[in-house]
Protein backbone atom coordinates (compact mmCIF):
# COMPACT_ATOMS: atom_id res chain seq x y z
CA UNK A 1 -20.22 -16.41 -23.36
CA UNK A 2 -19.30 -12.92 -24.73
CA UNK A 3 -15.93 -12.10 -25.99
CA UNK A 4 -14.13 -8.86 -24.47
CA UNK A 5 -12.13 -6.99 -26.46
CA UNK A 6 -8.90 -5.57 -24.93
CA UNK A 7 -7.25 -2.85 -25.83
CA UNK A 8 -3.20 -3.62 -26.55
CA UNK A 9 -0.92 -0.81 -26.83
CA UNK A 10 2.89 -0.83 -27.41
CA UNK A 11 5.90 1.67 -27.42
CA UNK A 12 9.55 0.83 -27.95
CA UNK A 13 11.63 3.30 -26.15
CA UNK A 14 14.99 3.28 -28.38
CA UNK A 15 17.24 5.61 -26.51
CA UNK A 16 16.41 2.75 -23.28
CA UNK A 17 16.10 -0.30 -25.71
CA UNK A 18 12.69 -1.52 -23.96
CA UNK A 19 9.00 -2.56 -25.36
CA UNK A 20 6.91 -1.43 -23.51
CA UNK A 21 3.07 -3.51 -23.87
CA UNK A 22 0.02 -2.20 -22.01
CA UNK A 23 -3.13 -4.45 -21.59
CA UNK A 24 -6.91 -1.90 -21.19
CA UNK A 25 -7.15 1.34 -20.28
CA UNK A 26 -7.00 2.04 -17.06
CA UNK A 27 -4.32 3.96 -15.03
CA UNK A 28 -4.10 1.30 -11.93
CA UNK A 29 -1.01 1.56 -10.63
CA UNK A 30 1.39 -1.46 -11.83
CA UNK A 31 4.23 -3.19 -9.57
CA UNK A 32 6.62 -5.38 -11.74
CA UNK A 33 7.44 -8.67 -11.36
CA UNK A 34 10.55 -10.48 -12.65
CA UNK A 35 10.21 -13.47 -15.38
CA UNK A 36 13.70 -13.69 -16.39
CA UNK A 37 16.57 -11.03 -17.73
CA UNK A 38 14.29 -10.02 -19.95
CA UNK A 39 11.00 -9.99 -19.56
CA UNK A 40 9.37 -8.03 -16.58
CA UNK A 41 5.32 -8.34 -16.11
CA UNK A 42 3.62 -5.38 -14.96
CA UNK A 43 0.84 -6.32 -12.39
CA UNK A 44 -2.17 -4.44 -11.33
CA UNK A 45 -1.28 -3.02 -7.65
CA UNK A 46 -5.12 -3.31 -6.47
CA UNK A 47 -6.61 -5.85 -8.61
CA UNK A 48 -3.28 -8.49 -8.76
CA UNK A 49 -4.12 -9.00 -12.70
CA UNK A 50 -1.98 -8.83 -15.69
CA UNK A 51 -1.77 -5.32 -17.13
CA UNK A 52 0.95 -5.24 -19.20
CA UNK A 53 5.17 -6.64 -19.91
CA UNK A 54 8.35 -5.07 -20.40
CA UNK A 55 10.90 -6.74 -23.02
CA UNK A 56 14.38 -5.18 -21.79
CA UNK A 57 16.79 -4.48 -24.05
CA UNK A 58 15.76 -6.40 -27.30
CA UNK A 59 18.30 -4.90 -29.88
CA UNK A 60 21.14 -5.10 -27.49
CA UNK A 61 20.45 -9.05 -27.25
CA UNK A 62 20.23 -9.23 -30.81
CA UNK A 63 16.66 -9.87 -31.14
CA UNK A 64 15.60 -9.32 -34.53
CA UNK A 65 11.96 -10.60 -34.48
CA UNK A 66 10.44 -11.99 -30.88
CA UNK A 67 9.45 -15.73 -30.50
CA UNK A 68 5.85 -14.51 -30.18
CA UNK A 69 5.15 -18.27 -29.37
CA UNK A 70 7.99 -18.71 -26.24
CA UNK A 71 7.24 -15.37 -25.16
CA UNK A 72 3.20 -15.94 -24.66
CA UNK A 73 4.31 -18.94 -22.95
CA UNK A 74 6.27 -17.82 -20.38
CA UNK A 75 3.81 -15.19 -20.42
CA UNK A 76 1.21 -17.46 -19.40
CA UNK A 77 3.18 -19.57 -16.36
CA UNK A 78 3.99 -16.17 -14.43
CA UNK A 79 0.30 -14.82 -15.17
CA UNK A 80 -1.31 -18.26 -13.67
CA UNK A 81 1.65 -17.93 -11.07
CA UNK A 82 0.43 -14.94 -10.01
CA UNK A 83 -3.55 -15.46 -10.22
CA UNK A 84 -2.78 -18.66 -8.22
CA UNK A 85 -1.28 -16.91 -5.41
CA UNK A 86 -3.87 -13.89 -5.77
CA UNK A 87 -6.75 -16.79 -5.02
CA UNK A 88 -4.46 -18.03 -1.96
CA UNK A 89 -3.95 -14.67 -0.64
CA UNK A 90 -7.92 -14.34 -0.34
CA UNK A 91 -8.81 -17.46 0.83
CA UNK A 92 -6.52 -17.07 3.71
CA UNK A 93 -8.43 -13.52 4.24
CA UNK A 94 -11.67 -14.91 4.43
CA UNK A 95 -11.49 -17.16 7.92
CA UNK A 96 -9.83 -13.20 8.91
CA UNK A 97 -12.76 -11.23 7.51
CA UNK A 98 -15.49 -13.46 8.83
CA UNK A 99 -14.03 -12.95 12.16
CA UNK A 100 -14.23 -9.00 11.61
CA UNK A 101 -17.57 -9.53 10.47
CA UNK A 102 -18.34 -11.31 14.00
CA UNK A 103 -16.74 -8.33 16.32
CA UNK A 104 -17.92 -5.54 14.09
CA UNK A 105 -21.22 -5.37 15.85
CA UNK A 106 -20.25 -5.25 19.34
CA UNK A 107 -17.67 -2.63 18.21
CA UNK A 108 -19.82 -0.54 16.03
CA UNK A 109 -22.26 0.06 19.28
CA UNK A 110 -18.92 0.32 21.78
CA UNK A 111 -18.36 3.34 19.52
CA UNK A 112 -18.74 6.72 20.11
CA UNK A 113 -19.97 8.77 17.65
């Protein structure tokens, strides 16, 4: 299997007191999702995957150095949290789509064109 390499990049907006962490390149549009009081995941509007975290207000809770290890893990639940109900989210679509697929026919020749 190949390895991917993705691109990680990071800001720390002082004058805020938030890290900001972006996963890839691309500019999909993010909607955030609450881990606790201070972590916030950013998640990928169209594809529902990971694309980046917000640590909110680091200094002002006296973090000096971040528990890489605690924060990966938490990290990790909300990610599979959220891939889990991505996968449940299109399954239920699927019984929905095949009946599209079904009617599209008789509505593509109803049509008027």
């Amino acid at each position: 299997m190949a390895s991917r390499s993705i691109k990680v990049q990071h800001s720390y907006d002082a004058a805020a007191d938030v890290l900001y962490v972006r996963f890839g390149n691309d500019q999909e549009p993010t909607f955030i999702e609450n881990v606790d009081d201070l972590l916030l995941l950013e998640v990928g509007w169209f594809t529902g995957l990971p694309k980046g975290f917000r640590l909110l207000g680091p200094k002002c809770h006296g973090i000096k150095a971040i528990n890489t290890a605690l924060l990966v893990k938490r990290l990790k639940k909300q990610v599979h949290q959220l891939m889990a109900q991505h996968r449940k989210t299109i399954e239920n679509q699927e019984p929905v789509f095949a009946d599209l697929c079904e009617q599209l026919p008789s509505v593509l020749t109803s049509a008027s064109l």
